[in-house]
Protein backbone atom coordinates (compact mmCIF):
# COMPACT_ATOMS: atom_id res chain seq x y z
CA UNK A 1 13.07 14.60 -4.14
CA UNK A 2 11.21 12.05 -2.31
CA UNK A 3 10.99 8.57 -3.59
CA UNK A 4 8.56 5.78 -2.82
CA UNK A 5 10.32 1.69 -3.00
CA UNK A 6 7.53 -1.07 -3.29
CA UNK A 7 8.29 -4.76 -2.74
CA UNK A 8 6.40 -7.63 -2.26
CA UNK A 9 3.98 -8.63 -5.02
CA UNK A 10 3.51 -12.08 -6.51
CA UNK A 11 1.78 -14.72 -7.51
CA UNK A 12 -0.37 -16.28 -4.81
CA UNK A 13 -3.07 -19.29 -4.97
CA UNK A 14 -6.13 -18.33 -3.50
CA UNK A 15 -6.50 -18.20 0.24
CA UNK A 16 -2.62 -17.69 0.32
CA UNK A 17 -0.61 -14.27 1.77
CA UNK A 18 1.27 -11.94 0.70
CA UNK A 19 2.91 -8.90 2.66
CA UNK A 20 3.92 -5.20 0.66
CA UNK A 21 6.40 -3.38 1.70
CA UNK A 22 6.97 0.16 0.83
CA UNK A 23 9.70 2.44 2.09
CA UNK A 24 9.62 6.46 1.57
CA UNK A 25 13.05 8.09 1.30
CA UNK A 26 14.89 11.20 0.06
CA UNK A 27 14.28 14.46 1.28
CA UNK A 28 13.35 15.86 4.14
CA UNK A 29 9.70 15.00 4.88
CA UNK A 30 6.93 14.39 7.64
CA UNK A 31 4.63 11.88 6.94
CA UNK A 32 0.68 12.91 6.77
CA UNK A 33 -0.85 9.24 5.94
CA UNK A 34 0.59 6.32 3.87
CA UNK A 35 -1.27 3.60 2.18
CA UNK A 36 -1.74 1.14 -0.65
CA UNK A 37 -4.20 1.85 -3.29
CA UNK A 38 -5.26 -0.87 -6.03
CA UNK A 39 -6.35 -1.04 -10.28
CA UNK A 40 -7.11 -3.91 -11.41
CA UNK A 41 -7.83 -3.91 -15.49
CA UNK A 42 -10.73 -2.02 -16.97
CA UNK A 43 -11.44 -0.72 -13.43
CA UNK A 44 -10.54 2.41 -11.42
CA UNK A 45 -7.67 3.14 -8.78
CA UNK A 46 -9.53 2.52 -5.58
CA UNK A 47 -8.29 2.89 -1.46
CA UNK A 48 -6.85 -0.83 -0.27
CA UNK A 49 -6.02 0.92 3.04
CA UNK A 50 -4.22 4.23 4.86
CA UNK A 51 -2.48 4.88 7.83
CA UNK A 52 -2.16 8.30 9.23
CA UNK A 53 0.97 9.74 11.49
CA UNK A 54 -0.78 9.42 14.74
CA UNK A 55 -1.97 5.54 13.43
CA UNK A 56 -5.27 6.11 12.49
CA UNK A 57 -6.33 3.16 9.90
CA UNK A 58 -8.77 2.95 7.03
CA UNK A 59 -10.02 -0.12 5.08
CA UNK A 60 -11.75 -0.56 1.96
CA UNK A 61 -14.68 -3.01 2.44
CA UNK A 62 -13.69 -5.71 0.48
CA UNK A 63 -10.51 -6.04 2.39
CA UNK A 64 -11.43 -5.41 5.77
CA UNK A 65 -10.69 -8.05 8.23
CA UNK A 66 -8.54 -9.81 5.63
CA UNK A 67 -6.36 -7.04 5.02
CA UNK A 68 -4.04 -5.34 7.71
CA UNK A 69 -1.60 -2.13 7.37
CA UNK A 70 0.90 -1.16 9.55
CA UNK A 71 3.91 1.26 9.89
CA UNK A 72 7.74 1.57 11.09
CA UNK A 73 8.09 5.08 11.72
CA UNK A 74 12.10 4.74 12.17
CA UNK A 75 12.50 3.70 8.94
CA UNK A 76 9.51 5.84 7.52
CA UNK A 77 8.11 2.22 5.91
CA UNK A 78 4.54 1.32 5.41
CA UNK A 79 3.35 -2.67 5.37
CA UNK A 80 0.49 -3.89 4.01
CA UNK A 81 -0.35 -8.16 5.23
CA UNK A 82 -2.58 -9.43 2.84
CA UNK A 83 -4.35 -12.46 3.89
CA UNK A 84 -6.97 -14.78 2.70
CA UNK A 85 -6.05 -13.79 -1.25
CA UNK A 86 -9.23 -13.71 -3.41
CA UNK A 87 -8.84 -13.85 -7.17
CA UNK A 88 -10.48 -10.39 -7.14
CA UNK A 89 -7.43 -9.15 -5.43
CA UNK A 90 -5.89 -9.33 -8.33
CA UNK A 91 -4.33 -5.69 -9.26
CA UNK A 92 -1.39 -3.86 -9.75
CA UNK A 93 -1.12 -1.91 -6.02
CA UNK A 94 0.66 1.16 -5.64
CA UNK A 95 1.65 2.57 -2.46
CA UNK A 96 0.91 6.39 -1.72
CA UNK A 97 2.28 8.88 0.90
CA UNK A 98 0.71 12.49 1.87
CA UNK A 99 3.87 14.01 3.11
CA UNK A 100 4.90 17.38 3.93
CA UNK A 101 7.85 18.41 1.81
CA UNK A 102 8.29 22.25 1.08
CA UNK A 103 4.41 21.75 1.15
CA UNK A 104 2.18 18.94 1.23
CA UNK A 105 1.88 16.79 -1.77
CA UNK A 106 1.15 13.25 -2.50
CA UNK A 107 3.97 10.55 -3.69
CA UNK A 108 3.31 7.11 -5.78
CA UNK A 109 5.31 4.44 -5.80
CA UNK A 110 6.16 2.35 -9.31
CA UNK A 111 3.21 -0.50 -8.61
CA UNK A 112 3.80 -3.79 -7.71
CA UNK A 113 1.53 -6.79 -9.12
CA UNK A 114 -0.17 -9.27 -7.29
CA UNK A 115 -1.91 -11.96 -9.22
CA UNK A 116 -4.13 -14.19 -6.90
CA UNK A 117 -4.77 -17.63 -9.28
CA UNK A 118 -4.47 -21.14 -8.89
C-alpha cells in the first residue's frame, strides 16, 4: 500500500508564495513521474506540473515561469514553489505519482487547498 502525504496549502494574498510538499511512502515502489494537478470549482482536474524519474519537467501554461517543481529522490518527495499567486490559482491541488508497484498504477494524494485572496 502506497500512500501519498500533502502539505503546504493556505491562504495567500495575491502576488504572495506558497511551496507543496508531498511525500510518497509505503511499499516498495519506483517512481515513473510525480506532480501536482489542480480543480478549482465548477471546473475540471487539470496538469499544474510533473516531474519524471530522470527529471524531465512539464508545465501547464498558466503557471509556467511562475510555477517551479522539484524532487528529493532520498526521501521519494515531490515540491511544488508557487510564486507570484493569482486569484485564479485558487484550487484544491492534489499531488499524483505514476509508480511501479506490482505494476504501474497511479496514486492521489488527499488535496490540499490553496486560496489566493486579499
Amino acid at each position: 500500500q502506497v500512500q501519498l502525504v500533502e502539505s503546504g496549502g493556505g491562504l495567500v494574498q495575491p502576488g504572495g508564495s506558497l511551496r507543496l510538499s508531498c511525500a510518497a511512502s509505503g511499499s516498495s515502489f519506483t517512481i515513473v513521474a510525480m506532480g501536482w494537478y489542480r480543480q478549482a470549482p465548477g471546473k475540471q482536474r487539470g496538469l499544474v506540473a510533473a516531474i519524471t524519474s530522470g527529471g524531465s519537467r512539464n508545465y501547464g501554461d498558466s503557471v509556467k515561469g511562475r510555477f517551479t517543481i522539484s524532487r528529493d529522490n532520498t526521501k521519494n518527495t515531490v515540491y511544488l514553489q508557487m510564486n507570484n499567486l493569482k486569484p485564479e490559482d485558487t484550487a484544491v491541488y492534489y499531488c499524483n505519482a505514476d509508480l511501479i508497484v506490482t505494476g504501474r498504477t497511479v496514486f492521489w494524494g488527499q488535496g490540499t487547498q490553496v486560496t489566493v485572496s486579499s
